[in-house]
N, C-alpha and C. Protein backbone atom coordinates (compact mmCIF):
# COMPACT_ATOMS: atom_id res chain seq x y z
N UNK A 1 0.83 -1.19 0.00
CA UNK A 1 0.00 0.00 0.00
C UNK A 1 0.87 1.24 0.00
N UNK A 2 -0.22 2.56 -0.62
CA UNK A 2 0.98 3.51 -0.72
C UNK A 2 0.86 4.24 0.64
N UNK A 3 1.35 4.41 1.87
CA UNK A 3 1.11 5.25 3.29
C UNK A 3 2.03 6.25 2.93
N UNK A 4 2.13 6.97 3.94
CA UNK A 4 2.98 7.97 4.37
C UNK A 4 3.44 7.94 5.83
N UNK A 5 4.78 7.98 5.80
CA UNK A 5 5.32 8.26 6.72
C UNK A 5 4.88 8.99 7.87
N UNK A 6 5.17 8.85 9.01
CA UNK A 6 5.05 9.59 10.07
C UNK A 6 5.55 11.16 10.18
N UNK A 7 6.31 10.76 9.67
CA UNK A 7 7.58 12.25 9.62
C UNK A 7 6.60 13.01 8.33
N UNK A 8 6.21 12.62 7.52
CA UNK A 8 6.01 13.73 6.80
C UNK A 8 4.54 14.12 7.17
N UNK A 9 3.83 13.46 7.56
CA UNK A 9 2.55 14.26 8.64
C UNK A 9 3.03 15.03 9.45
N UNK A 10 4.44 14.72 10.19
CA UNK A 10 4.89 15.61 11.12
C UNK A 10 5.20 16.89 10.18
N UNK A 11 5.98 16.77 9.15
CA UNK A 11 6.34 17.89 8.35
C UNK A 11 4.89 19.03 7.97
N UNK A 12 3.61 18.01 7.65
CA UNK A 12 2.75 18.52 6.87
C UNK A 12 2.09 20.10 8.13
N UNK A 13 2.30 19.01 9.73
CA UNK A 13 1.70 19.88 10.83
C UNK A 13 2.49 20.86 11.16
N UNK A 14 3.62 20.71 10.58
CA UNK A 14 4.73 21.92 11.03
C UNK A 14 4.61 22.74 9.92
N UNK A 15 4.21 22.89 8.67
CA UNK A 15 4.49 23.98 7.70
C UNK A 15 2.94 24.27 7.92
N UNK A 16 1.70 23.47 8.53
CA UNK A 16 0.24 24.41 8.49
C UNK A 16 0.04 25.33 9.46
N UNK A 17 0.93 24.79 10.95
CA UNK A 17 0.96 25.84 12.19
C UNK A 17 0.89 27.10 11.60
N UNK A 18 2.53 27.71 10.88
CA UNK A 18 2.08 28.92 10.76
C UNK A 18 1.51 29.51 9.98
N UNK A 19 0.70 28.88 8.90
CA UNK A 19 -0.32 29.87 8.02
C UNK A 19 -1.31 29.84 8.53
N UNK A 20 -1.90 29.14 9.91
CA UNK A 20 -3.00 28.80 10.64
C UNK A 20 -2.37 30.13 11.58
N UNK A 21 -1.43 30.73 12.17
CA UNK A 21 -1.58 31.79 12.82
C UNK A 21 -1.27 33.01 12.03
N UNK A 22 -0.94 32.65 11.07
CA UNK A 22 -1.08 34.19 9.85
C UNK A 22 -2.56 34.62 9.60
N UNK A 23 -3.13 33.37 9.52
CA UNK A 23 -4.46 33.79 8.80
C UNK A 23 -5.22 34.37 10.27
N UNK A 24 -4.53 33.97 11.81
CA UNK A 24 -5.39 34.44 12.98
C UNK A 24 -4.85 35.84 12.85
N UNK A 25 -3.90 36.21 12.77
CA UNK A 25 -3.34 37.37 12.72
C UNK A 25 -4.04 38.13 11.87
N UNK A 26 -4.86 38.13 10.59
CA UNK A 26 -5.02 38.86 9.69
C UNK A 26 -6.72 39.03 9.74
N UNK A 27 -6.92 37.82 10.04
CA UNK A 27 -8.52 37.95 10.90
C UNK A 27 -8.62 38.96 12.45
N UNK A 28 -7.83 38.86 12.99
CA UNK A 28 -7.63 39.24 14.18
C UNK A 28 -7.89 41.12 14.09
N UNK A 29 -6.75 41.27 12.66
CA UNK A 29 -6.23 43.10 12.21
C UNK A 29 -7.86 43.39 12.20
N UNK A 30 -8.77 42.45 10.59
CA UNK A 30 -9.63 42.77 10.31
C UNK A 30 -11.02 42.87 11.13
N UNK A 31 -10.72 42.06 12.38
CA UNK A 31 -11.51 42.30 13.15
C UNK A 31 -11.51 43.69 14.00
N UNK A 32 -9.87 44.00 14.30
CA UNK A 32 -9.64 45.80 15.07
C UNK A 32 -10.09 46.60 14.40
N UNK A 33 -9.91 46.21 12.80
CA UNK A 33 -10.17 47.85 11.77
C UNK A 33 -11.73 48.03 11.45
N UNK A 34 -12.78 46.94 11.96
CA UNK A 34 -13.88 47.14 11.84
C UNK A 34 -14.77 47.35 13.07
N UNK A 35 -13.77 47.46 13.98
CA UNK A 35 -14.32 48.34 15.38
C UNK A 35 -14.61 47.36 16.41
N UNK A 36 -14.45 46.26 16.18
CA UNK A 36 -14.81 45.21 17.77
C UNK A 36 -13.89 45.13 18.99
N UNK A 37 -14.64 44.83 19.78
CA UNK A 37 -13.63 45.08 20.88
C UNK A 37 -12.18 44.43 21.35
N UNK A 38 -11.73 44.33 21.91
CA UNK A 38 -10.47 43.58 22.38
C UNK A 38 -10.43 42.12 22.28
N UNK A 39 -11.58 42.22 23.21
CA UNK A 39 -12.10 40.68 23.56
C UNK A 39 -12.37 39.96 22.20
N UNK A 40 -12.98 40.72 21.16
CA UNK A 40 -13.30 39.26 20.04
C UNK A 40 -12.00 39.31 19.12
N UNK A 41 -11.16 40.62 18.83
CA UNK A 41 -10.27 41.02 17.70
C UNK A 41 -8.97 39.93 18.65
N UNK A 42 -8.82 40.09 20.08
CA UNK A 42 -7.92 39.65 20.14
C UNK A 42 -7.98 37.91 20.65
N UNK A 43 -9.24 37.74 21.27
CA UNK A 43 -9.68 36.26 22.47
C UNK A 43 -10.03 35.67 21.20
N UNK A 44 -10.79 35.91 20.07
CA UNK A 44 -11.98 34.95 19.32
C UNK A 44 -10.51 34.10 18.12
N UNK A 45 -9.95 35.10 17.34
CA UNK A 45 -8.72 34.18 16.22
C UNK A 45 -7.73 33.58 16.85
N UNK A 46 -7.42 33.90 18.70
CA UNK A 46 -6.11 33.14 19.14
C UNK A 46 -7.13 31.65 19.44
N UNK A 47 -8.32 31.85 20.00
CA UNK A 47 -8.84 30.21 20.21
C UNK A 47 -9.50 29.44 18.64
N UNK A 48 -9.53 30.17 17.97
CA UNK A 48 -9.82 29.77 16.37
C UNK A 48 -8.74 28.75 15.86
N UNK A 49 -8.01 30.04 15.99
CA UNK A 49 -6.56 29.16 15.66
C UNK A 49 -5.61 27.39 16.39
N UNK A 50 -6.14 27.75 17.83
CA UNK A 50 -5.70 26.44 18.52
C UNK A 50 -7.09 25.51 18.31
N UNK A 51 -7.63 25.56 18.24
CA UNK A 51 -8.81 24.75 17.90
C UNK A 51 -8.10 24.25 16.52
N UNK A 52 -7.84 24.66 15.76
CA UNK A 52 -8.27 24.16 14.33
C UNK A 52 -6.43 23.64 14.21
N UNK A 53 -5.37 24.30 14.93
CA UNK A 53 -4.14 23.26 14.93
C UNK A 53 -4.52 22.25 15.68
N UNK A 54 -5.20 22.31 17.48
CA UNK A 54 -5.40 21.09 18.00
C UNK A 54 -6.48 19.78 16.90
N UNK A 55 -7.32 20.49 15.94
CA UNK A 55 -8.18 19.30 15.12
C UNK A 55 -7.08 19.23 14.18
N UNK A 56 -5.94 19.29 13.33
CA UNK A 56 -5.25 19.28 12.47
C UNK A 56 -4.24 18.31 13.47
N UNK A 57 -3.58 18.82 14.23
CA UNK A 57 -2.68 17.09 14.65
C UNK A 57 -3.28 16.22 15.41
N UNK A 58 -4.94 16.07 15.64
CA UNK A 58 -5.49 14.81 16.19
C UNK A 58 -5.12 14.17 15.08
N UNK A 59 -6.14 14.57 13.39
CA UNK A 59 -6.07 14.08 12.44
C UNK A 59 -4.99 13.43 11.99
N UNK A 60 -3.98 14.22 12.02
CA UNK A 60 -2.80 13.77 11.32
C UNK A 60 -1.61 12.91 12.39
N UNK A 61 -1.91 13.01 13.31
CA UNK A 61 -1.74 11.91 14.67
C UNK A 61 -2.38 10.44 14.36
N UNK A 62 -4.04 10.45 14.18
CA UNK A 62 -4.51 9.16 13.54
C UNK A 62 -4.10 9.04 12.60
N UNK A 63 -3.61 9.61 11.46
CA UNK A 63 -3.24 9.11 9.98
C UNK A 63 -1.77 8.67 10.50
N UNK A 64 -1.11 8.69 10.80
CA UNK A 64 0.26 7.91 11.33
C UNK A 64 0.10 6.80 12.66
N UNK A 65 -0.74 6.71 13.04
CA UNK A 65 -0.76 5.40 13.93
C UNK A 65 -1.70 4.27 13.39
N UNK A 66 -2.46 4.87 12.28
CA UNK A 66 -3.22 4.28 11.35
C UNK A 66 -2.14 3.50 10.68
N UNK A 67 -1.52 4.11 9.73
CA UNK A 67 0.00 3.90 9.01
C UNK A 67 0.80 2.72 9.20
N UNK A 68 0.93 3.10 10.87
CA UNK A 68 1.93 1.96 11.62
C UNK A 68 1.35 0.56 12.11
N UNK A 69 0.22 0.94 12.29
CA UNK A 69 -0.70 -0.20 13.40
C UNK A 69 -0.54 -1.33 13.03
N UNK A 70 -0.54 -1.50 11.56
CA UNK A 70 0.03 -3.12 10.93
C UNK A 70 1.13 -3.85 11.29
N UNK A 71 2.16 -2.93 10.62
CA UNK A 71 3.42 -3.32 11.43
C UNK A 71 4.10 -3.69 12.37
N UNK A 72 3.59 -2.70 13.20
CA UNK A 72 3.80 -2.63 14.87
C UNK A 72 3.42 -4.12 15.19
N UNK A 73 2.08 -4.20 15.29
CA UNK A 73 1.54 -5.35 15.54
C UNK A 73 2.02 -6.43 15.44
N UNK A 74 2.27 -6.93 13.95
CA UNK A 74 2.67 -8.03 13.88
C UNK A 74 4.21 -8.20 14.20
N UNK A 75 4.93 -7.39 14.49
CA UNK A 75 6.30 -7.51 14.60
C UNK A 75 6.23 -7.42 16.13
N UNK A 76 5.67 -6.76 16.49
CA UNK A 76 5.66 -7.19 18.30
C UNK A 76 5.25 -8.45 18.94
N UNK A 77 3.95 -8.58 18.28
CA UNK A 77 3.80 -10.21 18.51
C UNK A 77 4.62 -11.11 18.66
N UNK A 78 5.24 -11.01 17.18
CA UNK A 78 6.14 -12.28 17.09
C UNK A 78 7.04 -12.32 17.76
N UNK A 79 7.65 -11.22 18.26
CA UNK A 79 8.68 -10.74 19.53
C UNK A 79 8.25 -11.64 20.75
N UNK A 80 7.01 -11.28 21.49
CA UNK A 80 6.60 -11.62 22.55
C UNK A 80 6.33 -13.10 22.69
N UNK A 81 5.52 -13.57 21.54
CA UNK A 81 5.45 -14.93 21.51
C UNK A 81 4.94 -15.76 22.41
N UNK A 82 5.00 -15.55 23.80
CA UNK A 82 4.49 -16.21 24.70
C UNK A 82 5.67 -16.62 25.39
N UNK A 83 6.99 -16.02 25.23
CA UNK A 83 7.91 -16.50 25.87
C UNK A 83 8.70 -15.42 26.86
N UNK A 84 9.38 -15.77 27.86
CA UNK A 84 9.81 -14.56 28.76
C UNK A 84 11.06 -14.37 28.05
N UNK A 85 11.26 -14.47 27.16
CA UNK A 85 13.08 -14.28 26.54
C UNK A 85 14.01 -14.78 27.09
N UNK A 86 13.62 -16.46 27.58
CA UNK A 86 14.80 -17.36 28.61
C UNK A 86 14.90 -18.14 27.36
């Protein structure tokens, strides 16, 4: 099958972080320059933003243990075997 690596989900969550706080940043401006208060220009895009990185590496957290789960498995098994390693 064709998977992907772990590492490059890791890569994919590390290059979305920061356009996920650019875009809070720019929501954030457009929220000051249209007159709202502190509380939404500055409280509403910083929890926007961790919300939507915290749902972006659940996802991409399951897509790599998804990935591995085959592997893992059967190669641990056969490790363990039922024997104490005497």
């Amino acid at each position: 099958m064709n998977r992907m690596h772990p590492q490059t989900l890791l890569f994919i969550l590390v290059g979305a972080v920061p356009l996920v706080v650019a875009g809070a940043g720019v929501v954030a401006f457009m929220f000051m320059r249209s007159g709202y208060g502190i509380l939404v220009w500055a409280v509403v895009p910083f929890l926007a933003s961790l919300l939507i990185v915290a749902a972006l590496a659940f996802v991409l957290s399951r897509a790599a243990r998804a990935g591995r789960g085959q592997d893992e498995r059967g190669s641990s098994e056969g490790r363990r075997g039922g024997r104490d390693g005497v």
